[in-house]
ModelCIF file with pLDDT and N, C-alpha, C, O atoms, coordinates in Angstrom:
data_MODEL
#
_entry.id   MODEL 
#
_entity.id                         1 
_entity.type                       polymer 
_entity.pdbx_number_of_molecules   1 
#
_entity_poly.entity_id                      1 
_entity_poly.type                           'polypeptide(L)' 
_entity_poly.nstd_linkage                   no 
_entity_poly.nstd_monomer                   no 
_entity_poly.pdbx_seq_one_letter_code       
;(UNK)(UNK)(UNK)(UNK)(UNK)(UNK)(UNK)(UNK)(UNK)(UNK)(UNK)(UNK)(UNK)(UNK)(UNK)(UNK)
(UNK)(UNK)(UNK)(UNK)(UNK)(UNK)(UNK)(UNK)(UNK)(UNK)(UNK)(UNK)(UNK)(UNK)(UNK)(UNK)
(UNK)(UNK)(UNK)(UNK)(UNK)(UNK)(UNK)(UNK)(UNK)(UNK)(UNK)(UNK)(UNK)(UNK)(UNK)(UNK)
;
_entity_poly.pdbx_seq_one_letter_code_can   XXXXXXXXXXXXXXXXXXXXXXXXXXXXXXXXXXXXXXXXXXXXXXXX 
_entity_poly.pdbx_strand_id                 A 
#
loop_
_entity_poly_seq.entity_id 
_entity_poly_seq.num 
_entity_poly_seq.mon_id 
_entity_poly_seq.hetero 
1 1  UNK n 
1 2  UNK n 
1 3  UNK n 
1 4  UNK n 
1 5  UNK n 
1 6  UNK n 
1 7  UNK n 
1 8  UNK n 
1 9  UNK n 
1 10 UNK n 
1 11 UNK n 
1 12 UNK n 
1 13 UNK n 
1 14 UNK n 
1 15 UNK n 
1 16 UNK n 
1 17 UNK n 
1 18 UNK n 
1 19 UNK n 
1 20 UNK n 
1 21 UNK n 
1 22 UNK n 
1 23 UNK n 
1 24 UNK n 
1 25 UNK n 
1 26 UNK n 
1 27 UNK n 
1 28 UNK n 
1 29 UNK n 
1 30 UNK n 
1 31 UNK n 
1 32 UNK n 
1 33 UNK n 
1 34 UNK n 
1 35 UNK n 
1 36 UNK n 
1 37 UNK n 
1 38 UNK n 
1 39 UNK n 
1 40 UNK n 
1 41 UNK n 
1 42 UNK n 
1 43 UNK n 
1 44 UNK n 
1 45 UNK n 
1 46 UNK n 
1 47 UNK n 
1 48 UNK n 
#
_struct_asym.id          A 
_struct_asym.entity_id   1 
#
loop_
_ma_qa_metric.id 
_ma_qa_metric.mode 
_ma_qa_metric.name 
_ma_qa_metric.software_group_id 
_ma_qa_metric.type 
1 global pLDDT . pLDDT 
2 local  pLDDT . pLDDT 
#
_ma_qa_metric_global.metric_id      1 
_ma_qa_metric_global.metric_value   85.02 
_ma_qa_metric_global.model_id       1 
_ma_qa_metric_global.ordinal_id     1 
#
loop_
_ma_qa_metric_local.label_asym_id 
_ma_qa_metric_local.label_comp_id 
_ma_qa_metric_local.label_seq_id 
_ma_qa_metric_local.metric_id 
_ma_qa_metric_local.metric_value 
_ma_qa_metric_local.model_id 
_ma_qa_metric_local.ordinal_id 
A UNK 1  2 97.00 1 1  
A UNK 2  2 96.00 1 2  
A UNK 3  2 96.00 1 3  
A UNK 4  2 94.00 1 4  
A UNK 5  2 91.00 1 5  
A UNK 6  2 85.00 1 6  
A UNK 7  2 80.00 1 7  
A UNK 8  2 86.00 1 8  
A UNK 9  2 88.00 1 9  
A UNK 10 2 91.00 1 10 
A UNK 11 2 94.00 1 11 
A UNK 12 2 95.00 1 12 
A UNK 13 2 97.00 1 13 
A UNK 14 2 97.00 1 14 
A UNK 15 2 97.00 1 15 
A UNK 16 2 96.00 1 16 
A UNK 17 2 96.00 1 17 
A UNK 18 2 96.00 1 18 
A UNK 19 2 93.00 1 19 
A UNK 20 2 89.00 1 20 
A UNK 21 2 87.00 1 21 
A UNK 22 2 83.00 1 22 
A UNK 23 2 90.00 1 23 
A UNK 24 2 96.00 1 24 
A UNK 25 2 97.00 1 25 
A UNK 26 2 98.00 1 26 
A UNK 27 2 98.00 1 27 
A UNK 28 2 98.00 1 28 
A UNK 29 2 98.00 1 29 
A UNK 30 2 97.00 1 30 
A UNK 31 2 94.00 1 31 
A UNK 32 2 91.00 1 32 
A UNK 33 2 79.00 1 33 
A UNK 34 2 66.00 1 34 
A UNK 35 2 64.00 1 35 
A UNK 36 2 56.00 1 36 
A UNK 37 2 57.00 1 37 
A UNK 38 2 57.00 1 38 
A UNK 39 2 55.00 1 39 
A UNK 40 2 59.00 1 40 
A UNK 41 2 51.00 1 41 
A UNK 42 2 44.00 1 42 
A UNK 43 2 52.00 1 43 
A UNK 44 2 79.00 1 44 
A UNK 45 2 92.00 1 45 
A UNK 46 2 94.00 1 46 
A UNK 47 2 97.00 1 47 
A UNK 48 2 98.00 1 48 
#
loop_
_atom_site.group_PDB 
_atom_site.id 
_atom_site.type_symbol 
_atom_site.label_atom_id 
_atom_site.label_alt_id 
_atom_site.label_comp_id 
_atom_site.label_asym_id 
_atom_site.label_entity_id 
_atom_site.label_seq_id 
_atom_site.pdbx_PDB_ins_code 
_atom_site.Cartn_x 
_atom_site.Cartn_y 
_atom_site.Cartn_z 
_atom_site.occupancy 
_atom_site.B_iso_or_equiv 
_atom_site.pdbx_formal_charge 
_atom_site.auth_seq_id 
_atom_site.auth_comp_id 
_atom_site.auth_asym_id 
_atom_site.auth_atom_id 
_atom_site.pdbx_PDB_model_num 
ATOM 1   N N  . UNK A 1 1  ? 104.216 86.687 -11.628 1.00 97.00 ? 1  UNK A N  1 
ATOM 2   C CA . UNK A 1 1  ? 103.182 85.883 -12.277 1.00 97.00 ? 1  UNK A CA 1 
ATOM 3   C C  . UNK A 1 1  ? 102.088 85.494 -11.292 1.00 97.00 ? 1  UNK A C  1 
ATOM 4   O O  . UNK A 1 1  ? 101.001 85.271 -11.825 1.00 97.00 ? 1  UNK A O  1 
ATOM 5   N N  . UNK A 1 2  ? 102.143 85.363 -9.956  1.00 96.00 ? 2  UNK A N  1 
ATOM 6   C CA . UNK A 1 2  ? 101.177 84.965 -9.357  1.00 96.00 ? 2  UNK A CA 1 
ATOM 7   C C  . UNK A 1 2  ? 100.573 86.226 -8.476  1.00 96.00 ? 2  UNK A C  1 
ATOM 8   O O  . UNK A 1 2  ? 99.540  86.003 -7.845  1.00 96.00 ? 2  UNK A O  1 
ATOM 9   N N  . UNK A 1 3  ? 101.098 87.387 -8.410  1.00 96.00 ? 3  UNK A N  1 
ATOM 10  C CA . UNK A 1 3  ? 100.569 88.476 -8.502  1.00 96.00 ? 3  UNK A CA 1 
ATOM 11  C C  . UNK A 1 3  ? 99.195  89.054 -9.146  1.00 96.00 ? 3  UNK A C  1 
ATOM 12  O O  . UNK A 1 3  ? 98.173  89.556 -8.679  1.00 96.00 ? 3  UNK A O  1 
ATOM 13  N N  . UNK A 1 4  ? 99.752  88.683 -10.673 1.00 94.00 ? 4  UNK A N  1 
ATOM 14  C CA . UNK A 1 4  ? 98.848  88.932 -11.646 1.00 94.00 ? 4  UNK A CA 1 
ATOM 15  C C  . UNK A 1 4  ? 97.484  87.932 -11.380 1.00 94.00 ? 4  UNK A C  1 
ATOM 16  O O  . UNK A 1 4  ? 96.337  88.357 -11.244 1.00 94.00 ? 4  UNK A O  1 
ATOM 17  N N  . UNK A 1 5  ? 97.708  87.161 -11.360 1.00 91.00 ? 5  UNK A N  1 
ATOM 18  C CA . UNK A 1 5  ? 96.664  85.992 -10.901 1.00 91.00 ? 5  UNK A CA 1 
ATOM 19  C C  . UNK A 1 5  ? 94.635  86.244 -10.277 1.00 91.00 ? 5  UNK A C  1 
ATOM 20  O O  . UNK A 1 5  ? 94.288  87.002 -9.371  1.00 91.00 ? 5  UNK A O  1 
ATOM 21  N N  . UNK A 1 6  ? 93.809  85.458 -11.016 1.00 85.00 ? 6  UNK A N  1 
ATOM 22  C CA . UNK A 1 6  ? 92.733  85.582 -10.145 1.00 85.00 ? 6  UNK A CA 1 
ATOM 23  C C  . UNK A 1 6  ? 92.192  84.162 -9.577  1.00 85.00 ? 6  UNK A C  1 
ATOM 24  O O  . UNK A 1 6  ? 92.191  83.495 -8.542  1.00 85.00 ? 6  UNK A O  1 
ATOM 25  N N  . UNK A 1 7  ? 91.592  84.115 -11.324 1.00 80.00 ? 7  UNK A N  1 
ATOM 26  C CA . UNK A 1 7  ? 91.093  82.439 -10.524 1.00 80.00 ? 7  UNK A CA 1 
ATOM 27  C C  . UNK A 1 7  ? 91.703  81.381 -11.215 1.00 80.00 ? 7  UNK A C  1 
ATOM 28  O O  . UNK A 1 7  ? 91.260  80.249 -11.409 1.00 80.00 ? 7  UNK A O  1 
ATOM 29  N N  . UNK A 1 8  ? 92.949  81.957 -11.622 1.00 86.00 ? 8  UNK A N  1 
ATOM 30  C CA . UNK A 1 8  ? 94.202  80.802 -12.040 1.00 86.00 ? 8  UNK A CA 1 
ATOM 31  C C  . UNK A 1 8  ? 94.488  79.842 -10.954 1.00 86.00 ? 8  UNK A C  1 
ATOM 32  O O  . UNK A 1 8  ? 94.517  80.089 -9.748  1.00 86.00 ? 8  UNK A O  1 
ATOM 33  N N  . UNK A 1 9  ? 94.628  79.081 -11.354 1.00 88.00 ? 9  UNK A N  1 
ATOM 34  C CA . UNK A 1 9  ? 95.487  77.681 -10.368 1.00 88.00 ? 9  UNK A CA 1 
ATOM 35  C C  . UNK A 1 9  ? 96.539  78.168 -10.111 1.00 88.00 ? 9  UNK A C  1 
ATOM 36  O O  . UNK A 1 9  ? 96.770  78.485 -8.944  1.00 88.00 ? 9  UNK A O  1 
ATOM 37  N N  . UNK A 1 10 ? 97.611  78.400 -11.244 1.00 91.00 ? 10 UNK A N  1 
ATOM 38  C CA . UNK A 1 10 ? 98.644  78.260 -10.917 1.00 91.00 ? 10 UNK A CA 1 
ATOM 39  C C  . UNK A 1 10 ? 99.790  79.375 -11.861 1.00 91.00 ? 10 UNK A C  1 
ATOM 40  O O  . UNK A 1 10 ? 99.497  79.728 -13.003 1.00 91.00 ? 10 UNK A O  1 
ATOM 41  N N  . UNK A 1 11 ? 100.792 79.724 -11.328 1.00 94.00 ? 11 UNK A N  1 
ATOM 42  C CA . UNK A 1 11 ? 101.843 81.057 -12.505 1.00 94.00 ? 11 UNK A CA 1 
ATOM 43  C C  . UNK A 1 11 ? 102.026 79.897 -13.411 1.00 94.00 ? 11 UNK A C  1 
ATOM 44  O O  . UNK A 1 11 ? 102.292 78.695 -13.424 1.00 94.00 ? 11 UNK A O  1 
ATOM 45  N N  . UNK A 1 12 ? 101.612 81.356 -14.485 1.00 95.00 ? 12 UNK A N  1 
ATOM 46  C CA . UNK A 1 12 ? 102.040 80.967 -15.672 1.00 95.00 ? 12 UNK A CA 1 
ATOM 47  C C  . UNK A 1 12 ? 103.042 81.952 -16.432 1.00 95.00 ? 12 UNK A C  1 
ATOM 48  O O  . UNK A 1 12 ? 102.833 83.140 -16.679 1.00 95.00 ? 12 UNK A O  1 
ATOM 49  N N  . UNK A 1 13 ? 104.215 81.175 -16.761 1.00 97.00 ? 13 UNK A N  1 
ATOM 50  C CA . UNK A 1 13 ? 105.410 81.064 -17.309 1.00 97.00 ? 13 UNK A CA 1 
ATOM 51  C C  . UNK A 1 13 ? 106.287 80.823 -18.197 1.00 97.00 ? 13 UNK A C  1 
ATOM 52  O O  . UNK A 1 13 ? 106.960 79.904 -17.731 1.00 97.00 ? 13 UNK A O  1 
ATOM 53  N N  . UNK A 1 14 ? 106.668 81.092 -19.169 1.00 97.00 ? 14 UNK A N  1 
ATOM 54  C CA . UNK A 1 14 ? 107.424 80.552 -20.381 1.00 97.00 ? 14 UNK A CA 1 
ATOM 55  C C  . UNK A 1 14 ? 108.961 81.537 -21.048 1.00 97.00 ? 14 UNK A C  1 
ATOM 56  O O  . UNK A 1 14 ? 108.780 82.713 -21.364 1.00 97.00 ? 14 UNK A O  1 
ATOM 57  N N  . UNK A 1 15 ? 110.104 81.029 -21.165 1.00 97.00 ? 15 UNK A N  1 
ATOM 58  C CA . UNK A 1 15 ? 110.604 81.561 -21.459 1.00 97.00 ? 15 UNK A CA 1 
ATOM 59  C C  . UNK A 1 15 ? 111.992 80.821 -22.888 1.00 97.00 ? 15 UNK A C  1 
ATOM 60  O O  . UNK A 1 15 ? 111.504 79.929 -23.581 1.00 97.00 ? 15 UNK A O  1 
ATOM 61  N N  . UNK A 1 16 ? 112.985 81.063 -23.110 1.00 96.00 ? 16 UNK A N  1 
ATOM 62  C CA . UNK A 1 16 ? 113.702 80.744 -24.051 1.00 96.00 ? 16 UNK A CA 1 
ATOM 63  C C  . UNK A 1 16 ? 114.766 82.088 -24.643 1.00 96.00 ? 16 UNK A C  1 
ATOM 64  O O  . UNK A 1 16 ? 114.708 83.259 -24.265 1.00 96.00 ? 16 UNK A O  1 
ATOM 65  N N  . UNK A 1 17 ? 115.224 81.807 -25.135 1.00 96.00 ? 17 UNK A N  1 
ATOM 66  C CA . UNK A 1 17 ? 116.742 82.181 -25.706 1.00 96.00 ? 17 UNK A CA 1 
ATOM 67  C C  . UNK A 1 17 ? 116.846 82.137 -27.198 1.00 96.00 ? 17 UNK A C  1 
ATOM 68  O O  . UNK A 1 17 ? 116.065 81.385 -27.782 1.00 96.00 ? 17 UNK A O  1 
ATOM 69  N N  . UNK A 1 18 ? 117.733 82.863 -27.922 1.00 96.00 ? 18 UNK A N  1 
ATOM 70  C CA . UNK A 1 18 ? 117.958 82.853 -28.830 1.00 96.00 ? 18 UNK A CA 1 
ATOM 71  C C  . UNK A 1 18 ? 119.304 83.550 -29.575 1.00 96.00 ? 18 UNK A C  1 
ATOM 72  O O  . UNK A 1 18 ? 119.623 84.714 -29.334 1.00 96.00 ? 18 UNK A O  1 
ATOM 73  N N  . UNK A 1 19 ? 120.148 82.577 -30.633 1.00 93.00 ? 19 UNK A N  1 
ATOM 74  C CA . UNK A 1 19 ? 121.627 83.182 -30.743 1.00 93.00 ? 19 UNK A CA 1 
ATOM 75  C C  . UNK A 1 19 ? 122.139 83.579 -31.865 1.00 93.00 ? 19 UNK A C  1 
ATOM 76  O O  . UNK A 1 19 ? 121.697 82.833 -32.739 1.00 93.00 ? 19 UNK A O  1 
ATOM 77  N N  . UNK A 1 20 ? 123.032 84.574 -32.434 1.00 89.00 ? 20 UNK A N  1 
ATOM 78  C CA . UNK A 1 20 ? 123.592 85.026 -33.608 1.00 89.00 ? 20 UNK A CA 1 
ATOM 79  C C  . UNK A 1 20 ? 124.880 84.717 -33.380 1.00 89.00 ? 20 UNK A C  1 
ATOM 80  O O  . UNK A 1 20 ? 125.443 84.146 -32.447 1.00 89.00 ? 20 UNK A O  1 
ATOM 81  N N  . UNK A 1 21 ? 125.430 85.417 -34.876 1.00 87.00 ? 21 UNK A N  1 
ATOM 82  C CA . UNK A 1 21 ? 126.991 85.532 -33.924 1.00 87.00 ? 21 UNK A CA 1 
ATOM 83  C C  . UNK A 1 21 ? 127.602 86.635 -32.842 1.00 87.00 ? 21 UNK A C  1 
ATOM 84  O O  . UNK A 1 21 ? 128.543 86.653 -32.048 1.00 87.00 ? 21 UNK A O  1 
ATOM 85  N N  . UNK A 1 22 ? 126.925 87.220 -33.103 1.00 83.00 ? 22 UNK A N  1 
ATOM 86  C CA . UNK A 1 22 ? 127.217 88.494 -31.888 1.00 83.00 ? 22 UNK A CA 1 
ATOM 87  C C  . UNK A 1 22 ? 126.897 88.026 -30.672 1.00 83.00 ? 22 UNK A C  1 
ATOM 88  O O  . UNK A 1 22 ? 127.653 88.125 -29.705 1.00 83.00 ? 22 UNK A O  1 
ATOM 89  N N  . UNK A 1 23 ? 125.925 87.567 -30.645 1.00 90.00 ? 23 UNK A N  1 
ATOM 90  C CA . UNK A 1 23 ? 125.840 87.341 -28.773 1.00 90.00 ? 23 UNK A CA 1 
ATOM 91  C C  . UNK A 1 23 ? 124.081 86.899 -28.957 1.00 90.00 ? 23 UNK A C  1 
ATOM 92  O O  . UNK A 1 23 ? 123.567 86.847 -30.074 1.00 90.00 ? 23 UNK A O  1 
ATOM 93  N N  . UNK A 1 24 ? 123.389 86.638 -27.815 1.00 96.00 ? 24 UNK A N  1 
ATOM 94  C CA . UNK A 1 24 ? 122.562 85.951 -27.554 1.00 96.00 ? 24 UNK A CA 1 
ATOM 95  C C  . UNK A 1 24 ? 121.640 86.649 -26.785 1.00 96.00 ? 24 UNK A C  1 
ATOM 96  O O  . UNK A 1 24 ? 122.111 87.487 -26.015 1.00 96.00 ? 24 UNK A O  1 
ATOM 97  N N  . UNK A 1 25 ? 120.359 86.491 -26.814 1.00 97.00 ? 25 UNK A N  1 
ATOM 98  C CA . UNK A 1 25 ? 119.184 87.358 -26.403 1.00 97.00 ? 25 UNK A CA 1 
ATOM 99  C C  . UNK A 1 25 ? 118.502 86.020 -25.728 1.00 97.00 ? 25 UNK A C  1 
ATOM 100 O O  . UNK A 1 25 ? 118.775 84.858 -26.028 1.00 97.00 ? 25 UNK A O  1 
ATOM 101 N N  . UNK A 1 26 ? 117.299 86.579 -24.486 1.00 98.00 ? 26 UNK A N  1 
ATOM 102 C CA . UNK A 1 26 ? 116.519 85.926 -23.450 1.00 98.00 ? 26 UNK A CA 1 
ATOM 103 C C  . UNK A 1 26 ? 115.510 86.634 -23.603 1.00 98.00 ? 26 UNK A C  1 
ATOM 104 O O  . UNK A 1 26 ? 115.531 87.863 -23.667 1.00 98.00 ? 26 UNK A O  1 
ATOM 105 N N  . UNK A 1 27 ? 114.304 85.772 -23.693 1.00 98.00 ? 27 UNK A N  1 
ATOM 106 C CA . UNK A 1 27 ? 112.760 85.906 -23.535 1.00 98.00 ? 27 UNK A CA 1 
ATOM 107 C C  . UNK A 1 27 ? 112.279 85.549 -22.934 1.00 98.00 ? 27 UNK A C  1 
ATOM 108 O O  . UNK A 1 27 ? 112.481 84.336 -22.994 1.00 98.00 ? 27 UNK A O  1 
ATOM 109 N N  . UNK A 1 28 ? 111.110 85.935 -21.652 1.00 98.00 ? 28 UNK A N  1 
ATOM 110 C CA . UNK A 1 28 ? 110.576 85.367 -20.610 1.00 98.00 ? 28 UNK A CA 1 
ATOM 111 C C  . UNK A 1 28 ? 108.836 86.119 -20.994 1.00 98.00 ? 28 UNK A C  1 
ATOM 112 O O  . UNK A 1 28 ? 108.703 87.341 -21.071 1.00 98.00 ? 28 UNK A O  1 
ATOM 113 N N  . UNK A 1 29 ? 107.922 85.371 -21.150 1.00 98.00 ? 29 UNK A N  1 
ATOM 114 C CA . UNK A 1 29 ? 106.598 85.422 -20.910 1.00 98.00 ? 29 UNK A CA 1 
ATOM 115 C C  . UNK A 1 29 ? 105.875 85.419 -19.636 1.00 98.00 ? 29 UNK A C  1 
ATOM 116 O O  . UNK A 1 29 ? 106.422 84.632 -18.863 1.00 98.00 ? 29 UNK A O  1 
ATOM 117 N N  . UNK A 1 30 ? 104.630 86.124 -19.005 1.00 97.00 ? 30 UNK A N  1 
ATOM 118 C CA . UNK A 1 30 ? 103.768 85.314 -18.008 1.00 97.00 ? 30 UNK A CA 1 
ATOM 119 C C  . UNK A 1 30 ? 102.633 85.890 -18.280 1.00 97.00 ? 30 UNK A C  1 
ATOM 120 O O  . UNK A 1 30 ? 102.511 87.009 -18.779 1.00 97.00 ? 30 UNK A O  1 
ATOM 121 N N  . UNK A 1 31 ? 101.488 84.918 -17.862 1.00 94.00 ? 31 UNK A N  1 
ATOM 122 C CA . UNK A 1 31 ? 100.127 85.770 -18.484 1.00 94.00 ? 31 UNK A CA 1 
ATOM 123 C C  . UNK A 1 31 ? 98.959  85.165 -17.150 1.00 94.00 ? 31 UNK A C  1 
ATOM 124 O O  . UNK A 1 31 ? 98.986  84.219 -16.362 1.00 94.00 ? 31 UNK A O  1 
ATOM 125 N N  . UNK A 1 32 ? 98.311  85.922 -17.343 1.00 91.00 ? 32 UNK A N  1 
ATOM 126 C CA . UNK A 1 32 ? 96.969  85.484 -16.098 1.00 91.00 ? 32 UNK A CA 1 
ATOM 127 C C  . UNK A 1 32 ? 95.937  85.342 -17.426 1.00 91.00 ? 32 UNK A C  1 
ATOM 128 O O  . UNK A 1 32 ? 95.785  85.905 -18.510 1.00 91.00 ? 32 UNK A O  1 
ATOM 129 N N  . UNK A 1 33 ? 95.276  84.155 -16.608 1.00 79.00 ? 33 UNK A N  1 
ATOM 130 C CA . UNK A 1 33 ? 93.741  83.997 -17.693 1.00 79.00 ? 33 UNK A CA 1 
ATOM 131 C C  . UNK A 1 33 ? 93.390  82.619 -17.712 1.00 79.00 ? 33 UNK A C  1 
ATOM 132 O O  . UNK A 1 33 ? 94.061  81.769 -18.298 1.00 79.00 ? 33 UNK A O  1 
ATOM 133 N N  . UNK A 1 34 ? 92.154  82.345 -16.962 1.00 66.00 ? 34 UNK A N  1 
ATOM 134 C CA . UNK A 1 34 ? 91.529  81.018 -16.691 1.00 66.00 ? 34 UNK A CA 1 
ATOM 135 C C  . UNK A 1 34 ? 90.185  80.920 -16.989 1.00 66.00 ? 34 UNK A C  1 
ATOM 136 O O  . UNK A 1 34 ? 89.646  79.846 -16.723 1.00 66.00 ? 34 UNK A O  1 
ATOM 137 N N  . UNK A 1 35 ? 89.480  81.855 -17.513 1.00 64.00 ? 35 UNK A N  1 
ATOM 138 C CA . UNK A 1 35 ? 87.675  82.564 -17.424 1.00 64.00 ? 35 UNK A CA 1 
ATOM 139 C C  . UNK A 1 35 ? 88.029  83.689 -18.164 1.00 64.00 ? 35 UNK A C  1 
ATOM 140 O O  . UNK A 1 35 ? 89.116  84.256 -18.052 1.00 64.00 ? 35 UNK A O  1 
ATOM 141 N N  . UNK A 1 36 ? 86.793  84.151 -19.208 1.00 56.00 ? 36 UNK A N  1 
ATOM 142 C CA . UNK A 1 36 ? 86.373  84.576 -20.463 1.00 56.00 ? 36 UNK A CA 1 
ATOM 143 C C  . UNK A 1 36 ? 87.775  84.851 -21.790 1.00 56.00 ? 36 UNK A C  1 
ATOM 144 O O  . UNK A 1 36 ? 88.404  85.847 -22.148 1.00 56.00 ? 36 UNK A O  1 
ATOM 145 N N  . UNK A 1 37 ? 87.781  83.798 -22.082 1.00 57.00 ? 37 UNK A N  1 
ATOM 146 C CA . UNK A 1 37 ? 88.701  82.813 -22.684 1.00 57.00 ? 37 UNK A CA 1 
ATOM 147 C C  . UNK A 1 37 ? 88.076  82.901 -23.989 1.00 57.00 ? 37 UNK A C  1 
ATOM 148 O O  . UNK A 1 37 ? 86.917  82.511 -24.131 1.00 57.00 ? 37 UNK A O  1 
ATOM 149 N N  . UNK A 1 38 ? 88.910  83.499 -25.198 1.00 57.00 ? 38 UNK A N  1 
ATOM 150 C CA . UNK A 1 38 ? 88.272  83.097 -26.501 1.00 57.00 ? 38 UNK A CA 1 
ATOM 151 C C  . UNK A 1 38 ? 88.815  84.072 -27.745 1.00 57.00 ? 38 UNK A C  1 
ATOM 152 O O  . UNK A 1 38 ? 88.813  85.293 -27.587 1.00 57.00 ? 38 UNK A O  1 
ATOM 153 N N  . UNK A 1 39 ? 89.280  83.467 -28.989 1.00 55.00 ? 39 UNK A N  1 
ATOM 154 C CA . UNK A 1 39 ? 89.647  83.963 -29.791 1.00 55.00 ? 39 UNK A CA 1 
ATOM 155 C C  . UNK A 1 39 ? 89.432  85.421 -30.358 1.00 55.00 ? 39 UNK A C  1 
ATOM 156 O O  . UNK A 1 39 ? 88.282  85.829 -30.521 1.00 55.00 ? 39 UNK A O  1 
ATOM 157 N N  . UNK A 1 40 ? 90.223  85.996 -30.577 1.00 59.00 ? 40 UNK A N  1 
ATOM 158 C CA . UNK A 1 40 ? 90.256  87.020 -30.974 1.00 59.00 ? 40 UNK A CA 1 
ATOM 159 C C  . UNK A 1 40 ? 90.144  88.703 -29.977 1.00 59.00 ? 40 UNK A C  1 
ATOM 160 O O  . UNK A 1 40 ? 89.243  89.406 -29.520 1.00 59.00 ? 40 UNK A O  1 
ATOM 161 N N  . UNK A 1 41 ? 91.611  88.725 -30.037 1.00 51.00 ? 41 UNK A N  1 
ATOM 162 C CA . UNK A 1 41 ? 92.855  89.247 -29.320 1.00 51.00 ? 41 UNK A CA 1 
ATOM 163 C C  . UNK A 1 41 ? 92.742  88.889 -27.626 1.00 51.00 ? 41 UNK A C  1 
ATOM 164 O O  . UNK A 1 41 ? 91.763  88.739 -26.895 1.00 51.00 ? 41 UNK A O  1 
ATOM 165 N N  . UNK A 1 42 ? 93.654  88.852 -27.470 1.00 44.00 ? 42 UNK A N  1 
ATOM 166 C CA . UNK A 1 42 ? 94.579  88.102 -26.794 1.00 44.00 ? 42 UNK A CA 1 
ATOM 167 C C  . UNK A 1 42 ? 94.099  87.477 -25.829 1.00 44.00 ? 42 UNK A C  1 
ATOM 168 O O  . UNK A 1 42 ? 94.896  86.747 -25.239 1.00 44.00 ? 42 UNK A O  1 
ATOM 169 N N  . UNK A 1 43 ? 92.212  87.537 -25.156 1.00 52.00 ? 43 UNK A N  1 
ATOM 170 C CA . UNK A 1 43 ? 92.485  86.295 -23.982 1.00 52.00 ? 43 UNK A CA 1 
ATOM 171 C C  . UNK A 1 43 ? 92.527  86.864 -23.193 1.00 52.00 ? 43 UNK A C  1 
ATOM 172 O O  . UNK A 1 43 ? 91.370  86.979 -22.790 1.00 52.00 ? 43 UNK A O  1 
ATOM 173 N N  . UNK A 1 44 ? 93.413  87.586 -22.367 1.00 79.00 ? 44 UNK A N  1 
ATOM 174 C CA . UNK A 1 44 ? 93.861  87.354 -20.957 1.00 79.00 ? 44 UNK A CA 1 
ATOM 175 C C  . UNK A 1 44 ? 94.824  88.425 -20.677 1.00 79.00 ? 44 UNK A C  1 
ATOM 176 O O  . UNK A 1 44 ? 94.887  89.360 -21.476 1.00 79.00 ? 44 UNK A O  1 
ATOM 177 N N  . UNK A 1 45 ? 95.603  88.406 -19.615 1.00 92.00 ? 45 UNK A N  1 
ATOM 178 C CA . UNK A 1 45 ? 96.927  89.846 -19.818 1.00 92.00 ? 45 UNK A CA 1 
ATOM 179 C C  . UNK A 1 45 ? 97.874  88.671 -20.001 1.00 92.00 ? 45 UNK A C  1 
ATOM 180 O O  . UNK A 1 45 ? 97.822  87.533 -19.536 1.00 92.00 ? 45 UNK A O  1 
ATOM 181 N N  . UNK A 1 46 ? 98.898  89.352 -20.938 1.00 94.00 ? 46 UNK A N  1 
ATOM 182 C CA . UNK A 1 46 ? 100.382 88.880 -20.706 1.00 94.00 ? 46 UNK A CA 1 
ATOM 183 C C  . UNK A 1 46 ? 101.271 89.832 -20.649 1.00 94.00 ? 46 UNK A C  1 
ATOM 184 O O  . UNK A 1 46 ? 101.056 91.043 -20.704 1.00 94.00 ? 46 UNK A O  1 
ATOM 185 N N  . UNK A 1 47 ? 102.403 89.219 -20.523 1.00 97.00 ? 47 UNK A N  1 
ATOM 186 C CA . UNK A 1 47 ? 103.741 90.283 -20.737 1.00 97.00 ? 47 UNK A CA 1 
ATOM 187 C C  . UNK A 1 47 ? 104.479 89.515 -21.119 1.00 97.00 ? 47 UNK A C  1 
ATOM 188 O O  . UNK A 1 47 ? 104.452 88.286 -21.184 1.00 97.00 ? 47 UNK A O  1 
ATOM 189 N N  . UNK A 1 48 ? 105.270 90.346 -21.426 1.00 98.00 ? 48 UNK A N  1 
ATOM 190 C CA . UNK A 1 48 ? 106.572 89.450 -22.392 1.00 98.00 ? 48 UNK A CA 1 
ATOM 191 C C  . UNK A 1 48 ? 107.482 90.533 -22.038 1.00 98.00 ? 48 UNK A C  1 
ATOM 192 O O  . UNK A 1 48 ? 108.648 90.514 -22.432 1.00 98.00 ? 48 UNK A O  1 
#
């Protein structure tokens, strides 16, 4: 995440979990984007 980075402050990060009965899955996000900022698609890079 701070790789990706330009004129970000700081990594950006988000992640969470989710469960059935079988077993349980993990999601982790990070995205760069601080400047030309604005609706309609996506902003910035992420990954997921």
């Amino acid at each position: 995440a701070k790789a990706i980075m330009t004129t970000d402050k700081f990594p950006k990060l988000a992640w969470g979990s989710v469960e059935s009965e079988n077993g349980s899955a993990q999601i982790l996000g990070m995205c760069k984007g601080a400047g030309m900022i604005c609706p309609d698609m996506a902003t910035m890079l992420g990954f997921i």
